[in-house]
C-alpha atoms as a PDB file:
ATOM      1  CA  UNK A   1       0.000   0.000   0.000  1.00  0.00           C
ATOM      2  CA  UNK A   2       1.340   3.517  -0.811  1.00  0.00           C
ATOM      3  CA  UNK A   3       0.138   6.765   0.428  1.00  0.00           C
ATOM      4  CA  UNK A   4       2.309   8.798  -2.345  1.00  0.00           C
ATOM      5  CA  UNK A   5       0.292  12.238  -3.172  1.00  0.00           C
ATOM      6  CA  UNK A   6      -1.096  11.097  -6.804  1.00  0.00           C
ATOM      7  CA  UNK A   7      -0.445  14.488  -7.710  1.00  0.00           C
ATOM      8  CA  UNK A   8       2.062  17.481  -6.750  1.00  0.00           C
ATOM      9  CA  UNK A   9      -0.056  19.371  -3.987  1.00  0.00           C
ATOM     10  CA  UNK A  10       2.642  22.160  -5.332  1.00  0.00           C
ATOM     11  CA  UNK A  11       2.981  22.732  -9.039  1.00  0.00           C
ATOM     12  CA  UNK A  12       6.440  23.776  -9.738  1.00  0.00           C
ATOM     13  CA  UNK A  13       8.258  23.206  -6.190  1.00  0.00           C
ATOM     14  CA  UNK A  14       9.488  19.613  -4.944  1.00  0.00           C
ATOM     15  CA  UNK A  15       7.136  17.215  -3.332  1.00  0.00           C
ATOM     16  CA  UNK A  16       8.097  16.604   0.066  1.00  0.00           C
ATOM     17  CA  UNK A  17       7.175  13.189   0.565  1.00  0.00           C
ATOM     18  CA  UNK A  18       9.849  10.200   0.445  1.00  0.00           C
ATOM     19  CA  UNK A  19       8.210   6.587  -0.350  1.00  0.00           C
ATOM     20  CA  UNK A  20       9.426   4.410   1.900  1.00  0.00           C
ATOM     21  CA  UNK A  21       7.576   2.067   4.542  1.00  0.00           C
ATOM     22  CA  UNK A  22       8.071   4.310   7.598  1.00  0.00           C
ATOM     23  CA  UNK A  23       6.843   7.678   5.792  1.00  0.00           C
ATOM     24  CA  UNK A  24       3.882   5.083   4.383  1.00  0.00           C
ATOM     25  CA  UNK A  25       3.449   3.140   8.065  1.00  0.00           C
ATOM     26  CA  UNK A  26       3.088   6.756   9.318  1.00  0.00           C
ATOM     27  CA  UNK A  27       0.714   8.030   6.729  1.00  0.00           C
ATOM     28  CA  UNK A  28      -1.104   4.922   7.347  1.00  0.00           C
ATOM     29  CA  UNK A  29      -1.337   5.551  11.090  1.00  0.00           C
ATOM     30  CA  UNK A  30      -2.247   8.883  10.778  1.00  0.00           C
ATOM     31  CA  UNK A  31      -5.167   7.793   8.083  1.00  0.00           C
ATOM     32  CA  UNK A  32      -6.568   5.172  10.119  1.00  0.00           C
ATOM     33  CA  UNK A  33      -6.361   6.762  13.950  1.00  0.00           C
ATOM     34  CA  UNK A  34      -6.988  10.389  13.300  1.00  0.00           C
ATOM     35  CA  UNK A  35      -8.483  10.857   9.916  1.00  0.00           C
ATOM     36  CA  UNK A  36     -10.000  14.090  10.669  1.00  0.00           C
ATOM     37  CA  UNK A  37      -6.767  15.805  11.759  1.00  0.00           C
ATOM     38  CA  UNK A  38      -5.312  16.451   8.871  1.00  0.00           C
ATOM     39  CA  UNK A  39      -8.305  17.382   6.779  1.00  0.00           C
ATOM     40  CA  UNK A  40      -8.403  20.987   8.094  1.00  0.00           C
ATOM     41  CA  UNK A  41      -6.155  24.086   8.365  1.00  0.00           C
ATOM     42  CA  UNK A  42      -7.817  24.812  11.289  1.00  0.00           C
ATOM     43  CA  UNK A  43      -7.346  22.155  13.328  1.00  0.00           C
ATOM     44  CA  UNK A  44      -4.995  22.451  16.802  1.00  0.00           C
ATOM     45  CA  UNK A  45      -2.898  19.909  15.301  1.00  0.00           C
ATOM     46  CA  UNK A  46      -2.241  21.909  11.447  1.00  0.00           C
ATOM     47  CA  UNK A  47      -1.803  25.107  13.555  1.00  0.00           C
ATOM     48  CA  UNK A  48       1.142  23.053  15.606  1.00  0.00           C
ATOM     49  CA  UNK A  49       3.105  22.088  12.779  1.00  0.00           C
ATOM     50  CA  UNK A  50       3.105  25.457  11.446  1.00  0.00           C
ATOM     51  CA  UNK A  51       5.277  27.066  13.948  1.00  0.00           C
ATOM     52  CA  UNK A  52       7.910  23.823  13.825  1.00  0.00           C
ATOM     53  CA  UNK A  53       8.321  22.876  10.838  1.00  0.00           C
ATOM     54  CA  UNK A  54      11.475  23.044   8.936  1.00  0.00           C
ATOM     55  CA  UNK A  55      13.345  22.273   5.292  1.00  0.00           C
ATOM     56  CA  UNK A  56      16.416  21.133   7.566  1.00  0.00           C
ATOM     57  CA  UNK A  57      16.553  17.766   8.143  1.00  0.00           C
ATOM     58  CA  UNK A  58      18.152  17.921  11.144  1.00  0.00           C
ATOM     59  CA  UNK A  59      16.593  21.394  12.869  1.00  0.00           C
ATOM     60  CA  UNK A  60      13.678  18.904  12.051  1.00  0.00           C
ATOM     61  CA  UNK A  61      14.955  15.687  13.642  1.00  0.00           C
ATOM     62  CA  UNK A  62      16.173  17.796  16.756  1.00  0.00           C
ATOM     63  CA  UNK A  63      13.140  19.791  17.041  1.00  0.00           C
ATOM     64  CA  UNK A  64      10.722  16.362  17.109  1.00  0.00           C
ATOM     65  CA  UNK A  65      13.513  15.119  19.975  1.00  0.00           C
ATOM     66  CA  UNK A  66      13.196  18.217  22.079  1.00  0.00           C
ATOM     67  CA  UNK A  67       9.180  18.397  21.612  1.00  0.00           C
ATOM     68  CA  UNK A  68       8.969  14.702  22.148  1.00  0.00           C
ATOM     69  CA  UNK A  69      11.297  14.774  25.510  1.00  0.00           C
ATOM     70  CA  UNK A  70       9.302  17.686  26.955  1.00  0.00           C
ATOM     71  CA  UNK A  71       6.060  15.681  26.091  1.00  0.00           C
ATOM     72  CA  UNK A  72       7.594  12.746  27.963  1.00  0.00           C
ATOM     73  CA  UNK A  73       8.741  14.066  30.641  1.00  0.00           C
ATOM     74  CA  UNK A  74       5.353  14.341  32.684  1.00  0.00           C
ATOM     75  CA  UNK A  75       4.900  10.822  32.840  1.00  0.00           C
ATOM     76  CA  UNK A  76       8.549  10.075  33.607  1.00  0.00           C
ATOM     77  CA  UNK A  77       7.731  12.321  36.647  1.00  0.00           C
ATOM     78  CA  UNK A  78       4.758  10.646  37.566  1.00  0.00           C
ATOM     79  CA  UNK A  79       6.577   7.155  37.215  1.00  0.00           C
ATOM     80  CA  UNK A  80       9.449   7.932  39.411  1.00  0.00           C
ATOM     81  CA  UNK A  81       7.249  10.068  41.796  1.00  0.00           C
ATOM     82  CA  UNK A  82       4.951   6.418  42.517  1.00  0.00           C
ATOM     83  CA  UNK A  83       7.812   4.283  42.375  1.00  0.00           C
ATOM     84  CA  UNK A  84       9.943   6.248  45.161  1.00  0.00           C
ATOM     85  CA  UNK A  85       6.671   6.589  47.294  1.00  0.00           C
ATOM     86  CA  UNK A  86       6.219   2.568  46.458  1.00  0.00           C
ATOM     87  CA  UNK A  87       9.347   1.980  47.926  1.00  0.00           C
END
C-alpha cells in the first residue's frame, strides 16, 4: 500500500514526501487513527506544525527530539514520583 500524493499538492516546487515504509506506516497511522486531523487548516494539530516545521533535516529531527522529551517528561515524573513513594 502507498500513500504517495497522486499528484504534486505544489505545481512547480518539490514534493516533500519520500516513499518508503516508515513515511507510508506513518501516513497509514495517521489515516486510520486520526483521519479528521489532517483534513483541516484549522485544526490544533495543522496550527502546531506550522510554527515547527522546517526544510532542515536535522533542525527537524532535533526539534521532534526536544518536543517529544518535553512531552515525555510528565509521565517520567509521575513514574518515578509512585515508584519512590512505592518503595
Amino acid at each position: 500500500m502507498r500513500f504517495r500524493p497522486e499528484d504534486d499538492p505544489h505545481p512547480g516546487s518539490p514534493v516533500e514526501w519520500t516513499d518508503n515504509w516508515l513515511s507510508n506506516f506513518f501516513a497509514w497511522g495517521s489515516k486510520t487513527f486520526t483521519p479528521s486531523w489532517c483534513q483541516s487548516k484549522d485544526h490544533w494539530s495543522s496550527r502546531i506544525t506550522q510554527y515547527v516545521f522546517t526544510d532542515c533535516p536535522c533542525c527537524l529531527f532535533f526539534r521532534g527530539l526536544i518536543i517529544g522529551g518535553l512531552l515525555v517528561l510528565p509521565f517520567w515524573i509521575i513514574v518515578i514520583v509512585v515508584l519512590l513513594s512505592l518503595w
